[in-house]
C-alpha atoms as a PDB file:
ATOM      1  CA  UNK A   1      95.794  67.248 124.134  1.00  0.00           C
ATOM      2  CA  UNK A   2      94.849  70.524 123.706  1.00  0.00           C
ATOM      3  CA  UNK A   3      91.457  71.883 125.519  1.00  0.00           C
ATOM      4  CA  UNK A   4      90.085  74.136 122.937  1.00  0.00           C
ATOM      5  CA  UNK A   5      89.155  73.224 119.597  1.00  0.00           C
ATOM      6  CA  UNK A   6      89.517  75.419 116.399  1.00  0.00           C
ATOM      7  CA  UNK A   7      86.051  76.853 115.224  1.00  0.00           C
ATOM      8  CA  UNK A   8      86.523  74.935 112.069  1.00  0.00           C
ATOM      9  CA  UNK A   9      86.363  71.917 114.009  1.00  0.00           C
ATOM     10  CA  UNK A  10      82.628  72.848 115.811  1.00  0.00           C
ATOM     11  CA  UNK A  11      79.625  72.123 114.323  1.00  0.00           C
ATOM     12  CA  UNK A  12      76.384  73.344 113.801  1.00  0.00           C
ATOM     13  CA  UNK A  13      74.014  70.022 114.104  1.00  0.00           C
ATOM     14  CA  UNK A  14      75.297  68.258 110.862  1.00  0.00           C
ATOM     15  CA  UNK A  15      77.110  71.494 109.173  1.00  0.00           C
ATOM     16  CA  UNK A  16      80.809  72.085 109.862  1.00  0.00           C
ATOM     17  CA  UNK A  17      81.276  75.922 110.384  1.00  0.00           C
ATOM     18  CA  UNK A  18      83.249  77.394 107.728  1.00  0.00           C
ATOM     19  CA  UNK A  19      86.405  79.104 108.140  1.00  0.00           C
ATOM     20  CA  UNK A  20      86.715  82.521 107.330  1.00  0.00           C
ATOM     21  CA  UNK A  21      88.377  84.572 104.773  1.00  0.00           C
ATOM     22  CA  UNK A  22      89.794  87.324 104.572  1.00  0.00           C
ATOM     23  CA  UNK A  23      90.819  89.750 106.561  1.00  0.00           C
ATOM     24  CA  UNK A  24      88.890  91.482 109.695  1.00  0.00           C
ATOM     25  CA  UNK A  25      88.116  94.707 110.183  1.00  0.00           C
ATOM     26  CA  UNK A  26      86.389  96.529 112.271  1.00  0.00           C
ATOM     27  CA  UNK A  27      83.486  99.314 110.995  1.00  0.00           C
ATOM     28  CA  UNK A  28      81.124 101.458 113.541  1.00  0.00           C
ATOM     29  CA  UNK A  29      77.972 102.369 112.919  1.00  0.00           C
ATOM     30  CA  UNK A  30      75.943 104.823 114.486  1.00  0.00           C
ATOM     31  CA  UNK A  31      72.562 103.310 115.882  1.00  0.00           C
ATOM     32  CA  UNK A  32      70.331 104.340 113.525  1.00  0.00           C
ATOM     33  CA  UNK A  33      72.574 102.761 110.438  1.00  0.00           C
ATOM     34  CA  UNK A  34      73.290  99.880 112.761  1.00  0.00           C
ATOM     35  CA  UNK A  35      69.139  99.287 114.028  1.00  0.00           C
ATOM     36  CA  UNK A  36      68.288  99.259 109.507  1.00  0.00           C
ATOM     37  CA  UNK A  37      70.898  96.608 108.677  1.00  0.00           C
ATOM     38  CA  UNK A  38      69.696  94.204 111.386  1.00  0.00           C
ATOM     39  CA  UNK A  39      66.544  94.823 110.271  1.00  0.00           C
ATOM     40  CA  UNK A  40      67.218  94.062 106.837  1.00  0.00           C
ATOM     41  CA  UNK A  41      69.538  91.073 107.942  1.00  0.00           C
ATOM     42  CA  UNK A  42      66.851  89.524 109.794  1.00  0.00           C
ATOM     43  CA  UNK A  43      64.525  89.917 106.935  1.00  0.00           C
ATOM     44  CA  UNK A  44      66.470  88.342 104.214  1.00  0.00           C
ATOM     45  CA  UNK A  45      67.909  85.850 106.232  1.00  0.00           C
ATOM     46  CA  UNK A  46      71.612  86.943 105.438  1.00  0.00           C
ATOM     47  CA  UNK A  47      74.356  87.806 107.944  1.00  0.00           C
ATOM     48  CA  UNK A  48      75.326  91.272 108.324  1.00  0.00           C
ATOM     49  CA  UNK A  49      78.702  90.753 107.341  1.00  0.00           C
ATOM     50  CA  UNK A  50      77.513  89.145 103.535  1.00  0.00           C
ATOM     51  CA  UNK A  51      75.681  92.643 103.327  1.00  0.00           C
ATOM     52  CA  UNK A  52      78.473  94.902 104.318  1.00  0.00           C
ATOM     53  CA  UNK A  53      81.044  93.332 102.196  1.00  0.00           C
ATOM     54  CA  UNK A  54      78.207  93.196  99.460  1.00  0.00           C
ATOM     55  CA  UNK A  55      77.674  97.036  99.680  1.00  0.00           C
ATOM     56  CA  UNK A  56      81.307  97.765  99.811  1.00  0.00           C
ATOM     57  CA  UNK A  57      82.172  95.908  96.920  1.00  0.00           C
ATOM     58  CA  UNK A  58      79.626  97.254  94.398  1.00  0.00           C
ATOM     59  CA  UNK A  59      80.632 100.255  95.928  1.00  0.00           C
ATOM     60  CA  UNK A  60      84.244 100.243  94.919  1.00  0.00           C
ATOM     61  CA  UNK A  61      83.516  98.483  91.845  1.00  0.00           C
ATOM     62  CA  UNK A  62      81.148 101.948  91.130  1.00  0.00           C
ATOM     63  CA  UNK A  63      84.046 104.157  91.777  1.00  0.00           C
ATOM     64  CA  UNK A  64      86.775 102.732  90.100  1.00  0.00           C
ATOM     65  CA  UNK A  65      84.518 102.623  86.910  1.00  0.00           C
ATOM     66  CA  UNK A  66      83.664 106.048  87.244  1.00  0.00           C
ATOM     67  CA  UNK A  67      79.639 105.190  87.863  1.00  0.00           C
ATOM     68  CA  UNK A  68      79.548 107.152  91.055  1.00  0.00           C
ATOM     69  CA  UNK A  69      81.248 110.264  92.257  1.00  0.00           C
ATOM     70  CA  UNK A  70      82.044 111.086  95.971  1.00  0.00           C
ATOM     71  CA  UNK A  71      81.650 113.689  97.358  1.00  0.00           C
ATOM     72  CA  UNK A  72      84.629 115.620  98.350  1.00  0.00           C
ATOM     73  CA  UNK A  73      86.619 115.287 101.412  1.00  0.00           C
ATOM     74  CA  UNK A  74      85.307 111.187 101.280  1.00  0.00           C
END
């Protein structure tokens, strides 16, 4: 038998945990940046990770339709 089971396997009282998607990656923030989004994620109730990849999709979705411009050097 094995002694450690998958995290898809553990629950949360009734909820099964999902698994995740995607792929990982790690981002740094500096504390400032870092002390606003857990603010904001413990406001709206929302993991920080929803909000990141929220914020960097509409962000890429922005620049490939030409809606927002870098600037450059980014």
């Amino acid at each position: 038998m094995k002694a450690a089971t998958s995290l898809a396997k553990l629950k949360r009282g009734r909820r099964k945990v999902p698994k995740r998607k995607g792929k990982p990656l790690t981002v740094y923030f500096d504390k400032a940046l870092a002390h606003r989004l857990h603010f904001v994620s413990q406001e709206r109730r929302v993991a920080k990770a929803n909000l990141v990849r929220f914020a960097v999709e509409r962000l890429l979705n922005q620049l490939t339709t030409g809606q927002l411009e870098l600037p450059f050097g980014l």
